[in-house]
N, C-alpha and C. Protein backbone atom coordinates (compact mmCIF):
# COMPACT_ATOMS: atom_id res chain seq x y z
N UNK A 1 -124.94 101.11 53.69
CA UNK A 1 -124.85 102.55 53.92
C UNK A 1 -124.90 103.26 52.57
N UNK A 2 -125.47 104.58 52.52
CA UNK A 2 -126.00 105.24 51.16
C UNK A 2 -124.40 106.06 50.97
N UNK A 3 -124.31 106.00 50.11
CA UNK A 3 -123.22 107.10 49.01
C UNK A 3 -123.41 108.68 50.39
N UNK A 4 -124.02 109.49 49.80
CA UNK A 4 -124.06 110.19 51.00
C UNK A 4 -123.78 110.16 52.27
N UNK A 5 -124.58 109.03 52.94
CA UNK A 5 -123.82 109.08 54.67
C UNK A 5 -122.87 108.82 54.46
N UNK A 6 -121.76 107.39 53.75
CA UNK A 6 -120.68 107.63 53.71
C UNK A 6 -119.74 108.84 53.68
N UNK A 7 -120.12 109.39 52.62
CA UNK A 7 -119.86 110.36 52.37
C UNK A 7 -119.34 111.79 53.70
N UNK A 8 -120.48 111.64 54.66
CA UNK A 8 -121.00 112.69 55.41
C UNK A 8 -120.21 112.42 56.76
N UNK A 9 -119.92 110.48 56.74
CA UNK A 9 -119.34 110.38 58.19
C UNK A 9 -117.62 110.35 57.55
N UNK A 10 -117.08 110.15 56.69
CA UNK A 10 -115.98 110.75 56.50
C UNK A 10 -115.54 112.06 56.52
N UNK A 11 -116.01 113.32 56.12
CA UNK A 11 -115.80 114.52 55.99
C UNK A 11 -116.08 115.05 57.76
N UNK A 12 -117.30 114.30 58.28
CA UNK A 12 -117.33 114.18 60.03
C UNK A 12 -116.02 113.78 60.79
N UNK A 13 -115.28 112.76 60.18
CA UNK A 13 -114.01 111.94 61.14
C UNK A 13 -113.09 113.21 60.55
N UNK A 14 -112.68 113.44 59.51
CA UNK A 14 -112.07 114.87 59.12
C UNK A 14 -112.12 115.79 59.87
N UNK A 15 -112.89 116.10 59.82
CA UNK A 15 -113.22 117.51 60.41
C UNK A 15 -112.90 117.68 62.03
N UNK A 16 -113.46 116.42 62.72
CA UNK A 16 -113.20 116.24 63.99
C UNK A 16 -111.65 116.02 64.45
N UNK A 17 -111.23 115.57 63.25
CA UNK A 17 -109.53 115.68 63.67
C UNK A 17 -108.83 116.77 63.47
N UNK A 18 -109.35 117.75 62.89
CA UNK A 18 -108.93 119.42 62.69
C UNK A 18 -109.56 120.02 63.96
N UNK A 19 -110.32 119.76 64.75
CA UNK A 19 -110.53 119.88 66.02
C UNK A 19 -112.03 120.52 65.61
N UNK A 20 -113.08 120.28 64.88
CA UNK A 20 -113.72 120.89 64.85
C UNK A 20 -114.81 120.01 65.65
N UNK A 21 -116.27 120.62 66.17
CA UNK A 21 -117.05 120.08 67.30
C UNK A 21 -118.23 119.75 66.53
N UNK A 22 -118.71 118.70 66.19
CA UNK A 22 -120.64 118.71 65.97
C UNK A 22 -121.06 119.15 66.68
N UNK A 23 -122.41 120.08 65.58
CA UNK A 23 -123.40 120.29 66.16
C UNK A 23 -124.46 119.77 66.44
N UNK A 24 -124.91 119.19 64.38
CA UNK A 24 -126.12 118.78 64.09
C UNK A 24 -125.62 118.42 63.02
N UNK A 25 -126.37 117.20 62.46
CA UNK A 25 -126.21 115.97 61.08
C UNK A 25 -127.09 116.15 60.37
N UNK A 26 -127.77 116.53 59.02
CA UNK A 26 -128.62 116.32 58.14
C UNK A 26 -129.94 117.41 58.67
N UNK A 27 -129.59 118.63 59.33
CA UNK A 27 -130.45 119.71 59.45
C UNK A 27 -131.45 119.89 58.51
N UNK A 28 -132.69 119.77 58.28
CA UNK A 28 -134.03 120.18 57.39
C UNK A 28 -134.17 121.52 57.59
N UNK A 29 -135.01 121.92 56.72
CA UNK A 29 -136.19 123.17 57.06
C UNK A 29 -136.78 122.72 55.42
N UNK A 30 -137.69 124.08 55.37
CA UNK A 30 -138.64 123.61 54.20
C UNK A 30 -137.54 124.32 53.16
N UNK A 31 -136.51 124.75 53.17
CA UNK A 31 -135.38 125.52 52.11
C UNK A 31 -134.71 124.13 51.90
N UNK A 32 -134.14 123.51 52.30
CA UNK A 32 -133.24 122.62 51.77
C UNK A 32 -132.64 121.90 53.14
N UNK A 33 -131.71 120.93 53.13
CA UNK A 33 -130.68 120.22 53.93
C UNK A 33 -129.19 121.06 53.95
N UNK A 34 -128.88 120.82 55.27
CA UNK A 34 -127.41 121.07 55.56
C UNK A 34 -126.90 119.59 56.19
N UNK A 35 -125.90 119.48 55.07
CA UNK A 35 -125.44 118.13 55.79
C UNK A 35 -124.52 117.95 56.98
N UNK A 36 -123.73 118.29 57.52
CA UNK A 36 -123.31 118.93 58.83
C UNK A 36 -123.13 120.42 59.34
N UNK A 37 -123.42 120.42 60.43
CA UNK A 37 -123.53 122.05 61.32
C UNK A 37 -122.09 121.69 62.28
N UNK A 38 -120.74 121.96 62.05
CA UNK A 38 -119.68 122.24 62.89
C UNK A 38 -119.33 123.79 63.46
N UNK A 39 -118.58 123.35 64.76
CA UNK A 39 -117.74 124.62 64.59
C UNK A 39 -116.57 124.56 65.37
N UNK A 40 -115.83 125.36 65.37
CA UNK A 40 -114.54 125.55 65.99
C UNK A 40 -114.79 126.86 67.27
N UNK A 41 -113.26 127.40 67.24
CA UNK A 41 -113.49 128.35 68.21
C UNK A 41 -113.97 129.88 67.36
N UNK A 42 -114.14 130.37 66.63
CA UNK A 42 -114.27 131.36 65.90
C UNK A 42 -115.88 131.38 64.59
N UNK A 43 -115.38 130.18 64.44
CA UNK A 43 -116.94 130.06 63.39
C UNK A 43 -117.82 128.98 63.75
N UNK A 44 -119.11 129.11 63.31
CA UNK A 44 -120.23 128.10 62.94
C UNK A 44 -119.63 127.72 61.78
N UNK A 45 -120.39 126.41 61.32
CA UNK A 45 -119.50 126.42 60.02
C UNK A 45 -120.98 125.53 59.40
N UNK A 46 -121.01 125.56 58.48
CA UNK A 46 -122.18 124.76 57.52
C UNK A 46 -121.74 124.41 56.78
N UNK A 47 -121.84 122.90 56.26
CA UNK A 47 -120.74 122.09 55.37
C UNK A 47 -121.46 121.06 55.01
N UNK A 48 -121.25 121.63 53.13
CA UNK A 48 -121.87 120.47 52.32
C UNK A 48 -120.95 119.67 52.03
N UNK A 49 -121.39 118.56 51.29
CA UNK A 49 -120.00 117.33 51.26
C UNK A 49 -121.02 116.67 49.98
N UNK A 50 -119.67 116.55 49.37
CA UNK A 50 -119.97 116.40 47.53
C UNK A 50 -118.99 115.13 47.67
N UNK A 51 -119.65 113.94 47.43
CA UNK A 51 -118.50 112.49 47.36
C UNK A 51 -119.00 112.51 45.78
N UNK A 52 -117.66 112.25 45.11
CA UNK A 52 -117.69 111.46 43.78
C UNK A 52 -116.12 110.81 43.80
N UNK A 53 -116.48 109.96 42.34
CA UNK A 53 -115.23 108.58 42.43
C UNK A 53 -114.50 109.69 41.33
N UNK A 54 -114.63 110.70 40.71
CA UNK A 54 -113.65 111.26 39.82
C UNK A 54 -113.83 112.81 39.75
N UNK A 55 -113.64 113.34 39.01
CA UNK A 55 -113.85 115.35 38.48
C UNK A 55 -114.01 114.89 36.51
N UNK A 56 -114.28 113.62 36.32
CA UNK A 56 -114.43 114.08 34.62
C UNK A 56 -115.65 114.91 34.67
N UNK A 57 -116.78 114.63 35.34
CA UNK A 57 -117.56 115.45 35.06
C UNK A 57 -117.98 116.82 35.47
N UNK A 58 -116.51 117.18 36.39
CA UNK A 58 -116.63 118.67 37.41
C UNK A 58 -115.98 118.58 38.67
N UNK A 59 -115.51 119.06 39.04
CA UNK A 59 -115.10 118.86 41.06
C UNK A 59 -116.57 118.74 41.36
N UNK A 60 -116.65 118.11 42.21
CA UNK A 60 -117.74 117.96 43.01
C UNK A 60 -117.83 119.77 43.78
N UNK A 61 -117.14 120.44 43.92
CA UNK A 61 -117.64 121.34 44.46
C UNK A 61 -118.17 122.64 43.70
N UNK A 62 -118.64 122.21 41.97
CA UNK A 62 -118.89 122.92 40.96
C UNK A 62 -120.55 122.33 40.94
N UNK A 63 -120.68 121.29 41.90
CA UNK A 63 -122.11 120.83 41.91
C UNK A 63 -122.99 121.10 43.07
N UNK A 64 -122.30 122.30 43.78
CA UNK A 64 -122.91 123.34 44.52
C UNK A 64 -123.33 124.71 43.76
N UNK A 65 -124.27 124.72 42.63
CA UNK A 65 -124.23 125.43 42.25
C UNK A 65 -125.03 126.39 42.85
N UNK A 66 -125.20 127.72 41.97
CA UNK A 66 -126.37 129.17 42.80
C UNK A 66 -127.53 128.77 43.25
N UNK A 67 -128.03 127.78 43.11
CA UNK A 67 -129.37 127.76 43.10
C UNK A 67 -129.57 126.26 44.70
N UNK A 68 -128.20 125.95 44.35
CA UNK A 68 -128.21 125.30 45.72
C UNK A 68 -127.50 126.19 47.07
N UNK A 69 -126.62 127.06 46.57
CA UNK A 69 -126.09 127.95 47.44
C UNK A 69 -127.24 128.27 48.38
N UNK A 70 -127.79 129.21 47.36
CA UNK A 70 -129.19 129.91 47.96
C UNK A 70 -129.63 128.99 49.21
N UNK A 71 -130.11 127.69 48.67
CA UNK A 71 -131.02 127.14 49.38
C UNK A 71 -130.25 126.98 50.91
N UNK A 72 -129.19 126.96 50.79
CA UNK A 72 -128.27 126.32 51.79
C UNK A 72 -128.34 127.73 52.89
N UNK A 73 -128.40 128.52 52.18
CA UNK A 73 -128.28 130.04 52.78
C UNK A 73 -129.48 130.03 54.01
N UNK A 74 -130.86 129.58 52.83
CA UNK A 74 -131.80 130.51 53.51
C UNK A 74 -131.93 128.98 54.89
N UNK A 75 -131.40 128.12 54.59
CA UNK A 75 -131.36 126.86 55.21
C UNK A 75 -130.61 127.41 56.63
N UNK A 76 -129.82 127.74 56.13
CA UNK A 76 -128.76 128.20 57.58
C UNK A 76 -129.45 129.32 57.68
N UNK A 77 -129.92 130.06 56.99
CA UNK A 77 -130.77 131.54 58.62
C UNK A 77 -131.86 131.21 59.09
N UNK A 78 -132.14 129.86 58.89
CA UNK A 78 -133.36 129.14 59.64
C UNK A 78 -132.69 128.88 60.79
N UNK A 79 -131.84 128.00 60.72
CA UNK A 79 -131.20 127.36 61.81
C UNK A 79 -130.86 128.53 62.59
N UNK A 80 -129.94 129.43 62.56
CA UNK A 80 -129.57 130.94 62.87
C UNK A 80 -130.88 131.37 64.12
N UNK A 81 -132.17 131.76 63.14
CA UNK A 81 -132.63 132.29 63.63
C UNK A 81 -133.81 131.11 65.34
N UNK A 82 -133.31 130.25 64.77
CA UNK A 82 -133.38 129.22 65.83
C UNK A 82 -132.88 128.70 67.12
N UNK A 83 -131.26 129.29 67.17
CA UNK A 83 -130.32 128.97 67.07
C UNK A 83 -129.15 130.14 67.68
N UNK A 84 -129.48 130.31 69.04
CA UNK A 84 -128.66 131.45 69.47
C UNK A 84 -126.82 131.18 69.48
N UNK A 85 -126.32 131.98 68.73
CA UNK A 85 -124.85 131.73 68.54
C UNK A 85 -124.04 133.36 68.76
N UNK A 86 -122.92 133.26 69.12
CA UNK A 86 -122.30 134.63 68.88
C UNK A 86 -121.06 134.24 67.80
N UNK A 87 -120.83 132.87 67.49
CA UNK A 87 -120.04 132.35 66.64
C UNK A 87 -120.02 133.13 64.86
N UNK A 88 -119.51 133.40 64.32
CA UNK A 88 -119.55 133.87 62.64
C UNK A 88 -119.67 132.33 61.96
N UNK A 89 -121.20 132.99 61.07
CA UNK A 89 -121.12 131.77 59.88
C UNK A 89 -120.26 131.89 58.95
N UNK A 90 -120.15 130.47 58.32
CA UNK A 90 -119.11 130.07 57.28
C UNK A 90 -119.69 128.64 56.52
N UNK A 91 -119.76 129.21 55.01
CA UNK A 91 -120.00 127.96 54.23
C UNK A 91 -118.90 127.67 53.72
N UNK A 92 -118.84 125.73 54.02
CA UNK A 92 -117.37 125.12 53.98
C UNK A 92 -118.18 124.52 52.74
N UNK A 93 -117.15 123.64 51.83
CA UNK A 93 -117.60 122.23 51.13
C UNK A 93 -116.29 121.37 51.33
N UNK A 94 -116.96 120.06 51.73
CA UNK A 94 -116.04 119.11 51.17
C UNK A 94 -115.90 117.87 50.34
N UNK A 95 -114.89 118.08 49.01
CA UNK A 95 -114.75 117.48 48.25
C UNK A 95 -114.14 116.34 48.53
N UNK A 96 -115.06 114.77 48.42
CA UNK A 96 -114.14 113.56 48.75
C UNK A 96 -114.48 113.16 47.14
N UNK A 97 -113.04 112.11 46.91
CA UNK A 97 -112.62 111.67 45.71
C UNK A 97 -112.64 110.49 46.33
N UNK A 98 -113.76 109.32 45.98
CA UNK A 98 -113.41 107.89 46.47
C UNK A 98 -113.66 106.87 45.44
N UNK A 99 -112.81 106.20 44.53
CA UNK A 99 -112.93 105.55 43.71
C UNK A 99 -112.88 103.78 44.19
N UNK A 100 -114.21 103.07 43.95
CA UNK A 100 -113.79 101.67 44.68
C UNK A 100 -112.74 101.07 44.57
N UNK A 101 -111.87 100.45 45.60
CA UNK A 101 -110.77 99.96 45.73
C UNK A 101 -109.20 100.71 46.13
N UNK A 102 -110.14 102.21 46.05
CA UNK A 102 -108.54 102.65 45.97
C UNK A 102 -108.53 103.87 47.67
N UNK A 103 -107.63 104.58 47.56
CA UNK A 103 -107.81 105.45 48.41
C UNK A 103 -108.72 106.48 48.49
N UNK A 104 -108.68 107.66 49.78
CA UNK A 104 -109.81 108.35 49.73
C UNK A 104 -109.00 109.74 50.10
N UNK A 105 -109.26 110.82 49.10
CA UNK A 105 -108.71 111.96 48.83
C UNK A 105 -109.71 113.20 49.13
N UNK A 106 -109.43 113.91 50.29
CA UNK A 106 -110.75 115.17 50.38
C UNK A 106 -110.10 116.34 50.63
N UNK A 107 -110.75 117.43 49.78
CA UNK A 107 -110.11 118.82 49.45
C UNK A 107 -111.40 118.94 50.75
N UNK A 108 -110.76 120.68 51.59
CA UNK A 108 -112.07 121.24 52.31
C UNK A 108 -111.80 122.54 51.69
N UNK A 109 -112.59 123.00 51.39
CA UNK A 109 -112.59 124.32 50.72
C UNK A 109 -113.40 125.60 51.89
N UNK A 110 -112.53 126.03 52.76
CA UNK A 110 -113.05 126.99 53.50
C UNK A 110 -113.66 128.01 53.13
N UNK A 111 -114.65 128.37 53.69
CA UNK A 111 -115.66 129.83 53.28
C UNK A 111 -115.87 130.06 51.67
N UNK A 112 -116.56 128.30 50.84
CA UNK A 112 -116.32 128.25 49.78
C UNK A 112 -117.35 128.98 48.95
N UNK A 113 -118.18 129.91 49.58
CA UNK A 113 -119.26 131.06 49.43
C UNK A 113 -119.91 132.02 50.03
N UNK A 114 -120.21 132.81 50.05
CA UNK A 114 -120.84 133.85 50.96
C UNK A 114 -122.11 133.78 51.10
N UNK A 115 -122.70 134.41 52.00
CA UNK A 115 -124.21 134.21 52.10
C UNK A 115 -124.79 135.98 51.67
């Protein structure tokens, strides 16, 4: 299994235990990927997921930068406009810390940008 899916089905078992519902896994368009589409009772939620084994080189959620924001944006008003919802969007990230051998530590950073 790749660094990423790991990655993607942990922050999935998370999320699902905060009660949140899948939608859709690894969403395309020609803008970019959304790596999960959740939601709850109040929001859609679009949620990138940043796995690294440390922060020496940044939180992982400093490697969402503008230029990926964007993409994620115009990514989700694809889906949107695809995609009949009365739900409010929300860009989540979640930060997993998994260093081999040891435990596994994940910040979720709610509505960690605006569109």
């Amino acid at each position: 299994m790749k660094r990423g899916e790991l990655g993607e089905n942990i922050a999935l078992e998370f999320l699902t235990k905060k009660g949140y519902n899948l939608i859709e896994r690894n969403y395309h368009s020609r803008f970019g990927e959304i790596d999960i589409i959740m939601k709850n009772r109040k929001y859609l939620i679009f949620v990138e997921v940043k796995l690294r084994k440390n922060s020496i080189y940044g939180t992982p959620a400093e490697f969402v930068t503008q230029s990926k924001q964007r993409k994620l944006i115009l990514t989700a008003e694809k889906w949107l406009s695809d995609n009949k919802t009365s739900l409010q969007p929300r860009f989540d990230v979640i930060e997993i810390y998994m260093h081999e051998g040891s435990s596994v530590k994940i910040n979720h950073i709610e509505n960690a940008f605006d569109a």
